[in-house]
N, C-alpha and C. Protein backbone atom coordinates (compact mmCIF):
# COMPACT_ATOMS: atom_id res chain seq x y z
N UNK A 1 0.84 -1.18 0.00
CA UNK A 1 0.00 0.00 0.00
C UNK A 1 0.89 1.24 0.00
N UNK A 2 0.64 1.83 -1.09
CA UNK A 2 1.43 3.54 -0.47
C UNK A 2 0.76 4.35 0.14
N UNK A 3 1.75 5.00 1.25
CA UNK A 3 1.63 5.98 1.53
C UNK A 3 1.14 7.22 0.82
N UNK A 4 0.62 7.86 1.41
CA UNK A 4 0.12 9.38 0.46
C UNK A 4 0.83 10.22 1.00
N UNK A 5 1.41 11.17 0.11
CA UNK A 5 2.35 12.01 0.41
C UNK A 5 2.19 13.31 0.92
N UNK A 6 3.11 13.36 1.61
CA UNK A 6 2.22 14.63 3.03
C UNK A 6 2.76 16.04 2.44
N UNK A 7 1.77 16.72 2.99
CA UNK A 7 1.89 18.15 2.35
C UNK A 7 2.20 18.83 3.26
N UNK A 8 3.56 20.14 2.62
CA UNK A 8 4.16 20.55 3.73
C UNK A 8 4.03 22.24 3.09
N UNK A 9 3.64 23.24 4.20
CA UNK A 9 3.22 24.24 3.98
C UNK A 9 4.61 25.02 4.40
N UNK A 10 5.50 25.78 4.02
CA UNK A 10 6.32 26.42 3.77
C UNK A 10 6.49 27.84 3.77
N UNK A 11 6.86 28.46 5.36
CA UNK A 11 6.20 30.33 5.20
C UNK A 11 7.27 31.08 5.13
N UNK A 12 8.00 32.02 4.03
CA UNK A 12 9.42 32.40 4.66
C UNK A 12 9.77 32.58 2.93
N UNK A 13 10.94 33.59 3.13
CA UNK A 13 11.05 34.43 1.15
C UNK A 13 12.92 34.06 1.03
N UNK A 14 13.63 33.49 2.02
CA UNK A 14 14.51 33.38 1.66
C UNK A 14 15.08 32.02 0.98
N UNK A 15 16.38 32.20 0.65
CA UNK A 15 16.93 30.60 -0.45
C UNK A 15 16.91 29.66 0.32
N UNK A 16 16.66 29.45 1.82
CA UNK A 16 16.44 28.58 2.81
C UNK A 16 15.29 27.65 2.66
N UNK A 17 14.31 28.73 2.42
CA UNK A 17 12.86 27.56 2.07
C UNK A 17 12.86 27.47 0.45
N UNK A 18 13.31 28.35 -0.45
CA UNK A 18 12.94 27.80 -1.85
C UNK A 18 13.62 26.70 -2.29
N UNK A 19 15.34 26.73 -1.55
CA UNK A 19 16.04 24.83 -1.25
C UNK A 19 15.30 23.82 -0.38
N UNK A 20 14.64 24.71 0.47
CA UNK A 20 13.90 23.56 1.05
C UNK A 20 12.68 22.48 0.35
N UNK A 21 12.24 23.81 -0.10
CA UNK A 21 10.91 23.07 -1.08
C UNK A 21 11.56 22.25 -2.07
N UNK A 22 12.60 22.80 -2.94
CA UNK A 22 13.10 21.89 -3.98
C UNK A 22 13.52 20.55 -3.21
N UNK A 23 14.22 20.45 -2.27
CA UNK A 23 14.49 19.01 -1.75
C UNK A 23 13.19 18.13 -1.75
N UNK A 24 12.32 18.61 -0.71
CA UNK A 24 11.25 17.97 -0.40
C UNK A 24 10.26 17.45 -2.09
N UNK A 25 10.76 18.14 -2.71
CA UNK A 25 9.68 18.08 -4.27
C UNK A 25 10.60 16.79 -4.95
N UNK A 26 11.73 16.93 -4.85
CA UNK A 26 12.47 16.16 -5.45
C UNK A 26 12.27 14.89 -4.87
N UNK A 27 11.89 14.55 -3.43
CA UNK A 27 11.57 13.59 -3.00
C UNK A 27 10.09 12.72 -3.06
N UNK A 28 9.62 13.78 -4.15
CA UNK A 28 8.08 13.60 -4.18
C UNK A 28 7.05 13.89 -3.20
N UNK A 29 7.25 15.07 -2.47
CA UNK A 29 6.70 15.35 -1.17
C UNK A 29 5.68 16.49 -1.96
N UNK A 30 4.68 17.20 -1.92
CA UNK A 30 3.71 18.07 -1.84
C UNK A 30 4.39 19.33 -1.00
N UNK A 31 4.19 20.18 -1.39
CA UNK A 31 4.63 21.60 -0.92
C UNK A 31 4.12 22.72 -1.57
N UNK A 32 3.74 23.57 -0.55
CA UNK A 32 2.68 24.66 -0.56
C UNK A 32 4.21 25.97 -0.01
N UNK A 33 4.53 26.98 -1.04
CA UNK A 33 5.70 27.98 -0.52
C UNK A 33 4.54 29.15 -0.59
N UNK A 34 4.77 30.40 0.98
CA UNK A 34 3.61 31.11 0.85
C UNK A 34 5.27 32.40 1.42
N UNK A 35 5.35 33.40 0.75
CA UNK A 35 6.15 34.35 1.35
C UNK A 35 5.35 35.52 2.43
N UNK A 36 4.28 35.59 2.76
CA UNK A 36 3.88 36.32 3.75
C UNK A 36 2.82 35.81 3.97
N UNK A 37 2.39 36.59 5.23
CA UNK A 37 1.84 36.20 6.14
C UNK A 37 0.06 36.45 5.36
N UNK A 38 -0.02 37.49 4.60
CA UNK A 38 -1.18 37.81 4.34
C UNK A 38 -1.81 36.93 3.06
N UNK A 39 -0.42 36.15 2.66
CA UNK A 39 -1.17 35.25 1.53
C UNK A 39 -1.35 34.21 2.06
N UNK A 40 -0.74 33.58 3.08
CA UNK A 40 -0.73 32.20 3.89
C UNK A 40 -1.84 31.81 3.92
N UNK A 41 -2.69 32.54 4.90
CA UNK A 41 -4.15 32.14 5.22
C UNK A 41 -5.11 32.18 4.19
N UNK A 42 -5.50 33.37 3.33
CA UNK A 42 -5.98 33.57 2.55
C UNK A 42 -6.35 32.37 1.44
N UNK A 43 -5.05 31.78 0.98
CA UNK A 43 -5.22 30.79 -0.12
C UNK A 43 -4.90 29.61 0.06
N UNK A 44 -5.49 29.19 1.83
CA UNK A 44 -5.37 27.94 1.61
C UNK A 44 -6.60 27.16 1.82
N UNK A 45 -7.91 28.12 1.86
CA UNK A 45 -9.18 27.81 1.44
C UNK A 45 -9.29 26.78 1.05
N UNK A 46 -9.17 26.50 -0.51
CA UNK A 46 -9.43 25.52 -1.39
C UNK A 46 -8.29 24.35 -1.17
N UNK A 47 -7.51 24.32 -0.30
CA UNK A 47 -6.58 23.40 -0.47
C UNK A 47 -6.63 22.26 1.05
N UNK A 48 -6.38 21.18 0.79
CA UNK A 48 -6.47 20.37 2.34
C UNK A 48 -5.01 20.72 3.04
N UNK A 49 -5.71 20.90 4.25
CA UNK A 49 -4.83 21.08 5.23
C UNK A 49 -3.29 20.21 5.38
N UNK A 50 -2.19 21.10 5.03
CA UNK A 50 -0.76 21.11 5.60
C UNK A 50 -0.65 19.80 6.46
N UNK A 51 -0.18 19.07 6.54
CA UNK A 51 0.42 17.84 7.38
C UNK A 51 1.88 18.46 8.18
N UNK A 52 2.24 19.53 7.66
CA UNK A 52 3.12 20.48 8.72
C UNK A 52 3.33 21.60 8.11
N UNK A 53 3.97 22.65 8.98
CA UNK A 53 4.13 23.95 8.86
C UNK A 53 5.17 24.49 8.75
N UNK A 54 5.85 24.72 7.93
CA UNK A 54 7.66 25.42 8.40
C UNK A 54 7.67 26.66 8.10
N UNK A 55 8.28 27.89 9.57
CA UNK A 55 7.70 28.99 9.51
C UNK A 55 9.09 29.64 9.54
N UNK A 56 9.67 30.70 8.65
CA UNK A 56 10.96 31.21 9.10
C UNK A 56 10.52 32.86 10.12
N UNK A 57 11.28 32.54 11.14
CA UNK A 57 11.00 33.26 12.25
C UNK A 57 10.78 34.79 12.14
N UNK A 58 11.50 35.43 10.61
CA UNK A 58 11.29 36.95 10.47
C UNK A 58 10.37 37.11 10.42
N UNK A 59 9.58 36.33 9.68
CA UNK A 59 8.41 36.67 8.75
C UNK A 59 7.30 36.38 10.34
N UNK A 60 7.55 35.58 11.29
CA UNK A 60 6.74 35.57 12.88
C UNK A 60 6.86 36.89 13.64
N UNK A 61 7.89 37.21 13.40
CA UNK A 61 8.92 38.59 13.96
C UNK A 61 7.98 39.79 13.81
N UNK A 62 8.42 39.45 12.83
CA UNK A 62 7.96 41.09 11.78
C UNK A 62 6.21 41.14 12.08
N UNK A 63 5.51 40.23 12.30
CA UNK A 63 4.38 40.97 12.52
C UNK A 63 3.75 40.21 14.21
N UNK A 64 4.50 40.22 14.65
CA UNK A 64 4.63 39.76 16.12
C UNK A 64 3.72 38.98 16.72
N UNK A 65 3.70 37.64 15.76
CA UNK A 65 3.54 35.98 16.08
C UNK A 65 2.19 36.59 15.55
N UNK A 66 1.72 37.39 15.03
CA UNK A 66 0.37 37.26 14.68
C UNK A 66 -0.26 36.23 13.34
N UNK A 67 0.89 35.94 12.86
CA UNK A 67 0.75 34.90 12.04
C UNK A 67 0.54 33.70 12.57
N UNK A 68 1.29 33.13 13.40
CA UNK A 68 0.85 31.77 14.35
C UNK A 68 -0.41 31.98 14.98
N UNK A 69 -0.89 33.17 15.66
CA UNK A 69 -2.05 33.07 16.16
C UNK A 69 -2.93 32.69 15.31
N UNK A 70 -3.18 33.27 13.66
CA UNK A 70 -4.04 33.30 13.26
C UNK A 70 -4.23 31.49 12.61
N UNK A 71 -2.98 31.45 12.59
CA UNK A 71 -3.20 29.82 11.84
C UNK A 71 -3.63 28.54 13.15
N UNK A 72 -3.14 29.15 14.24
CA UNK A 72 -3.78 28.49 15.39
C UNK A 72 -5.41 28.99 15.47
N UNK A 73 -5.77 29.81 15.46
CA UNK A 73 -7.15 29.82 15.79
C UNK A 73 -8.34 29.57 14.26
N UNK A 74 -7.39 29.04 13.14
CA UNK A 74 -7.61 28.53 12.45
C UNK A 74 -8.31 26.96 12.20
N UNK A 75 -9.88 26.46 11.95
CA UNK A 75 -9.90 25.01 12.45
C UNK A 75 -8.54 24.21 11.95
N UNK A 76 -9.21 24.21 10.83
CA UNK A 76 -8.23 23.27 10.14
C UNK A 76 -6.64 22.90 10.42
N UNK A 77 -5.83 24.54 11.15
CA UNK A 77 -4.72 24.26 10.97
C UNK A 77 -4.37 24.14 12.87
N UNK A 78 -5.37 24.27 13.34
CA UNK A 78 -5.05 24.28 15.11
C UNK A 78 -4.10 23.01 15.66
N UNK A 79 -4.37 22.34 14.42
CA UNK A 79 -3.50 21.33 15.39
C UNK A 79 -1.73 20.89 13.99
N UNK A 80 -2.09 21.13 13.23
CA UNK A 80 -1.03 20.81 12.52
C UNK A 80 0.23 21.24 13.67
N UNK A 81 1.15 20.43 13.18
CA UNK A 81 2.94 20.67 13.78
C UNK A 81 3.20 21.87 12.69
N UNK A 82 4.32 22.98 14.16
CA UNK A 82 4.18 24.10 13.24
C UNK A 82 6.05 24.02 14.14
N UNK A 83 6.76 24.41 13.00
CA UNK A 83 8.35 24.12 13.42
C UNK A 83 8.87 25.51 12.66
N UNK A 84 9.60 26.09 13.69
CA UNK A 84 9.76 28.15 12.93
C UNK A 84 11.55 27.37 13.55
N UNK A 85 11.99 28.37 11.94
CA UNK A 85 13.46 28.47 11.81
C UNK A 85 13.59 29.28 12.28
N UNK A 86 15.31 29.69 12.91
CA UNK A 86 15.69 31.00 13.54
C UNK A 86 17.00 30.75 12.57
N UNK A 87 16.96 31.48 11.53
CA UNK A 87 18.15 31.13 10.75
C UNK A 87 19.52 32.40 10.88
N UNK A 88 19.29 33.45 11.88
CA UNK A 88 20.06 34.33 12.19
C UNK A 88 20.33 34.47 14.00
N UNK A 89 21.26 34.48 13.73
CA UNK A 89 21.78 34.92 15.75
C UNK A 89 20.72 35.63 16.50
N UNK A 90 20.23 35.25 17.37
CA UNK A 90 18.94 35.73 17.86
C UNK A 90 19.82 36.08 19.43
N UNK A 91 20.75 35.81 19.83
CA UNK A 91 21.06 36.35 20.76
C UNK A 91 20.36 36.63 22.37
N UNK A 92 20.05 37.44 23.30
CA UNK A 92 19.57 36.76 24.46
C UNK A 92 17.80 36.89 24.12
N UNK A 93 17.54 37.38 23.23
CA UNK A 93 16.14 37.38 22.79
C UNK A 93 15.66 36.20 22.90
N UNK A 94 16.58 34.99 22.09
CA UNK A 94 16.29 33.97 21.85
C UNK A 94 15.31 33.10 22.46
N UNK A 95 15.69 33.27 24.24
CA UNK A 95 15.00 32.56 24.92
C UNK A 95 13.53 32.90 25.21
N UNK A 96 13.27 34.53 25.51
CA UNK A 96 12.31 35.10 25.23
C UNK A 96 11.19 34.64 23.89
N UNK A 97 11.95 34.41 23.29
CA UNK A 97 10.63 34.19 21.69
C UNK A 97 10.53 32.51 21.85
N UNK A 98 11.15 31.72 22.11
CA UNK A 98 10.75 30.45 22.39
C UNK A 98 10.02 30.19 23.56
N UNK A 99 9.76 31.24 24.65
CA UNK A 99 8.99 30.72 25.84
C UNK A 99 7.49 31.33 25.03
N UNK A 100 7.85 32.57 24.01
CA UNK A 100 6.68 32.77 23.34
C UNK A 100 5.67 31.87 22.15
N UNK A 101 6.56 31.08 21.38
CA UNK A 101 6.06 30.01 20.42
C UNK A 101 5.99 29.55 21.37
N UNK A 102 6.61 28.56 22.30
CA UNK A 102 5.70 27.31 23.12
C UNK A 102 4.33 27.45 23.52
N UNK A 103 4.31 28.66 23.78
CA UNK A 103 2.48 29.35 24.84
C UNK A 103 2.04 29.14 23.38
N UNK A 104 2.32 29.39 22.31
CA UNK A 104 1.44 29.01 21.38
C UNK A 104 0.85 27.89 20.36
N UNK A 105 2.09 26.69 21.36
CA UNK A 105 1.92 25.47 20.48
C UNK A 105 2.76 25.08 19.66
N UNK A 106 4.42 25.81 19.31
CA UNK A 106 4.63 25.17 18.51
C UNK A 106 6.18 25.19 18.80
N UNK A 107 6.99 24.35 18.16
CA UNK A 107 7.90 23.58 18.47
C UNK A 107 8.98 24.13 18.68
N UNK A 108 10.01 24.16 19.44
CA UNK A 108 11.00 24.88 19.98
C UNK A 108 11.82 25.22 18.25
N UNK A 109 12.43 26.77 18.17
CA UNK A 109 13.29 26.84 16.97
C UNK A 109 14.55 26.04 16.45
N UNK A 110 14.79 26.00 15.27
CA UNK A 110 16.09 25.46 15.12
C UNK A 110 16.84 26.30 13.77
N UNK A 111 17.96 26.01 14.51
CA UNK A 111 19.25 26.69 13.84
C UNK A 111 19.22 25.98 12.27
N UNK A 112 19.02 26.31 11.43
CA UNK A 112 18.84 25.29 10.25
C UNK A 112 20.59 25.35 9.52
N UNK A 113 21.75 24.26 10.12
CA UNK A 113 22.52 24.37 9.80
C UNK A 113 22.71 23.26 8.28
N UNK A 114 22.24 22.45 8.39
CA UNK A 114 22.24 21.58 7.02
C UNK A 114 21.22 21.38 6.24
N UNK A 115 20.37 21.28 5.36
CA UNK A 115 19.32 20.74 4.68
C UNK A 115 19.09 19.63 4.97
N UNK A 116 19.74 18.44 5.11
CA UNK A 116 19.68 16.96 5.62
C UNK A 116 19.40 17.18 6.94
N UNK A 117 19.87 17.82 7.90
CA UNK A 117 19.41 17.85 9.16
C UNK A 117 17.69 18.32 9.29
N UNK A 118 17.40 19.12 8.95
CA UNK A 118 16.21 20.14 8.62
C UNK A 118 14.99 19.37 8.08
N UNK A 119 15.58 18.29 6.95
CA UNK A 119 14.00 17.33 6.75
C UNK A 119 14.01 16.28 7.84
N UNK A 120 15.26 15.84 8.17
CA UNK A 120 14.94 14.86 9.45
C UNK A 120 14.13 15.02 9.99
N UNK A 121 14.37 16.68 10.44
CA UNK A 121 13.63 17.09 11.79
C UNK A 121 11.81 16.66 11.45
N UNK A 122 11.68 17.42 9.88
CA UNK A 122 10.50 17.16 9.73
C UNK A 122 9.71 16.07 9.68
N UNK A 123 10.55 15.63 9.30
CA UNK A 123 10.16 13.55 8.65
C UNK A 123 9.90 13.63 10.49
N UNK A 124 10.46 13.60 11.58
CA UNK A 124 10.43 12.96 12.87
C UNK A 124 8.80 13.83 13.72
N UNK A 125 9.07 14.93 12.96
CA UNK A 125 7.61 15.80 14.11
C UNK A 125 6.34 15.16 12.53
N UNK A 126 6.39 15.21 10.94
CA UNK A 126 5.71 14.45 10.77
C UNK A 126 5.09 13.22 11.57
N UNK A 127 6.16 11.96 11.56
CA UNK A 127 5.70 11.09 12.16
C UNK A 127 5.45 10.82 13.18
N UNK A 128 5.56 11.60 14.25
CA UNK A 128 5.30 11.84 15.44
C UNK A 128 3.22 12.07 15.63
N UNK A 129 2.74 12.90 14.82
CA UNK A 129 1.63 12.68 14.39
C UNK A 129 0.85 11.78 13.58
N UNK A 130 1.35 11.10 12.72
CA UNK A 130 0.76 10.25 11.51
C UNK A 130 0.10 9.61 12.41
């Protein structure tokens, strides 16, 4: 029996997620790339719900997690796994914005130092739900 291939929703404008998506595509994975926050929600109406979320942390930043709120109080997406990159030195902030994503559900940040490291992660909080 195959598996059906999980769809991975992708939020963030730098070469970090457009390599990301190409990996995951190349693997035959489904991927949804949304560069802001105001198209995210908007157009995913017509589409079934994300099997995960990968959020790069500016784009959380910049409009101050109001993007996670909204995809949390979202039905469909309230429970998806939602995993935010911190792909720049965040410094003593750091700890501050992760006690803030946790209150909201979603998974402590990571340093995205390899591409191979980075789908692991996903493949593992995927299957952690399946």
């Amino acid at each position: 029996m195959n598996r059906p291939k999980r769809l991975s929703l992708l939020i963030g404008h730098d070469l970090l997620i457009f390599g990301l998506a190409n990996a995951l595509r190349s693997r035959g994975e489904r991927v949804i790339v949304r560069d802001s926050s105001e198209q995210t929600i908007a157009g995913l109406d017509d589409q079934p719900p994300p099997d995960l979320i990968l959020l790069d942390l500016l784009v959380a930043r910049r409009h101050d997690f109001a993007l996670v709120r909204s995809l949390r109080a979202t039905e469909t997406l309230a429970t998806v796994p939602i995993i935010v990159l911190a792909s720049g030195t965040l410094g003593p902030e750091r700890e501050q914005l992760e006690d803030q994503l946790c209150a909201l559900g979603v998974r402590p940040m990571l340093d995205p130092h390899e591409l191979e490291d980075l789908l692991s992660v996903m493949a593992c909080s995927l299957d952690s739900v399946a």
